[in-house]
Protein backbone atom coordinates (compact mmCIF):
# COMPACT_ATOMS: atom_id res chain seq x y z
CA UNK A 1 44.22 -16.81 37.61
CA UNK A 2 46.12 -14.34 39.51
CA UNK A 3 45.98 -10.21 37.97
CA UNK A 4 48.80 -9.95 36.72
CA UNK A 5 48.83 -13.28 34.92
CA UNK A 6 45.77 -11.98 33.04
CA UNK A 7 47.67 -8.24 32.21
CA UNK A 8 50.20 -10.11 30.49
CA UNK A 9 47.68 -12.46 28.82
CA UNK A 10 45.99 -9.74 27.53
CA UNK A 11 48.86 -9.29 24.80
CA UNK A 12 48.30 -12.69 23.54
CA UNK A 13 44.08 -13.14 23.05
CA UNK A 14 44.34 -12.03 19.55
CA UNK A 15 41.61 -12.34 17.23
CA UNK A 16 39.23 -14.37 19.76
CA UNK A 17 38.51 -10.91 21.20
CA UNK A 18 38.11 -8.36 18.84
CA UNK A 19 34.53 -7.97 18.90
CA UNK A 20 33.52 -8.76 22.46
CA UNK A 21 31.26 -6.17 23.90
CA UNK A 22 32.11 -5.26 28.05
CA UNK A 23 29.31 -7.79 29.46
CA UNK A 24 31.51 -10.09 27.57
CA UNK A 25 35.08 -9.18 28.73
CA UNK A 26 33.31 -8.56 32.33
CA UNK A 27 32.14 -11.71 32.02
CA UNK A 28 35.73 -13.22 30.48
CA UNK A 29 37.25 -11.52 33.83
CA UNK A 30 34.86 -12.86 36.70
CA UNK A 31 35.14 -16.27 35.41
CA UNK A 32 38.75 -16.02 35.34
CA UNK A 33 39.33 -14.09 38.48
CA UNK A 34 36.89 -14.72 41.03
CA UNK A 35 35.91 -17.78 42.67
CA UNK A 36 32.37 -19.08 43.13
CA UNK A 37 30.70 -17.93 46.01
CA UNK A 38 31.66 -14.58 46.07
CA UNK A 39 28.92 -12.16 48.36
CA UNK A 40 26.81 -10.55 45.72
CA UNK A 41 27.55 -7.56 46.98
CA UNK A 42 31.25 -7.75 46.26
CA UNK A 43 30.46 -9.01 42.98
CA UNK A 44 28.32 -5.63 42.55
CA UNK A 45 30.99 -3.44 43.45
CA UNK A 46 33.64 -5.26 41.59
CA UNK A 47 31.67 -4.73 38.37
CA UNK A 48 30.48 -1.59 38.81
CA UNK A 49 34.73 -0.77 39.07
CA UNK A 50 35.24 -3.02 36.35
CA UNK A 51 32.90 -0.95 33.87
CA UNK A 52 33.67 2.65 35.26
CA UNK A 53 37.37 1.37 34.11
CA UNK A 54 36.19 0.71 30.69
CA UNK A 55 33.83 4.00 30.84
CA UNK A 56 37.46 5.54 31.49
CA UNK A 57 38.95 3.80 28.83
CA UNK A 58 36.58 4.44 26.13
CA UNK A 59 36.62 8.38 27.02
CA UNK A 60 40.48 8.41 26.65
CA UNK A 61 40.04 6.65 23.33
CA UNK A 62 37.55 9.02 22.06
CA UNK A 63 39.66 11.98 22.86
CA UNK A 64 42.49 10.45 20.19
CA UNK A 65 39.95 10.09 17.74
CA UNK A 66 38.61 13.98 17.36
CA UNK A 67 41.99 14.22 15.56
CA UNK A 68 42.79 14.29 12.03
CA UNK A 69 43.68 10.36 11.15
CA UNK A 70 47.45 10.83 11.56
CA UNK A 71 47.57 12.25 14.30
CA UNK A 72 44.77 10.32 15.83
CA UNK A 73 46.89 6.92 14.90
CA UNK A 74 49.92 8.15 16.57
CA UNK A 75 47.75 9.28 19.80
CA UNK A 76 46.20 6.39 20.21
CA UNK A 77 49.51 3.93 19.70
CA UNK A 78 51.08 6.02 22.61
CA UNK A 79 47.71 6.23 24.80
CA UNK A 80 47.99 2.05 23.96
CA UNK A 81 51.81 2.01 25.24
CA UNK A 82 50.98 4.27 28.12
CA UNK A 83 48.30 2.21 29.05
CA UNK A 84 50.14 -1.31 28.96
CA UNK A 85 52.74 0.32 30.59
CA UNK A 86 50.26 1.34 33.35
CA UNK A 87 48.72 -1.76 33.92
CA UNK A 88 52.02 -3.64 33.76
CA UNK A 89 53.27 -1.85 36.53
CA UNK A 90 50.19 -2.66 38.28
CA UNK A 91 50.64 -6.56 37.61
CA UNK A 92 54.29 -6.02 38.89
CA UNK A 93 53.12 -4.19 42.48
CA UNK A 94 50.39 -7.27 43.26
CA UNK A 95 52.71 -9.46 42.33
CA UNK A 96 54.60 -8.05 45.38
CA UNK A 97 51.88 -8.09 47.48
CA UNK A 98 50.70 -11.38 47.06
């Protein structure tokens, strides 16, 4: 499944992911993404990216929550928004590529 297909999938997983833990959703990806027989070594490198991302994400989530509950729920719908917007426009430029 190509990138971007799985960016705008993302929006529609609902429930079935709410509790998955990274080696899950790493997991969810590489099966999804990469075709068997990948060198190990890509593989490596491609999850080692893959969980510095999330490392990222959980650090920018963690920031929103050190506020008092309003204001943490507002910062973290527009960190969402910013962050779909992001990775939409992402989805968009390898669309283009490929």
């Amino acid at each position: 499944m190509p990138r971007a297909a799985l960016v705008r999938q993302s929006n529609n997983d609902g429930d079935e992911r709410r509790n998955m833990t990274m080696e899950q959703e790493w997991q969810r990806y590489k099966s999804r993404v990469y075709p068997a027989g990948i060198p190990p070594r890509q593989m490596e490198e491609t999850r080692k990216a893959f969980m510095a991302g999330a490392g990222a994400m959980f650090v920018t989530m963690m920031k929103n929550a050190r506020h008092p509950m309003a204001k943490a729920l507002e910062a973290t719908e527009a960190t969402e928004n910013d962050i779909l917007k992001e990775l939409q426009a992402y989805a968009t430029q390898d669309e283009k590529r490929n």
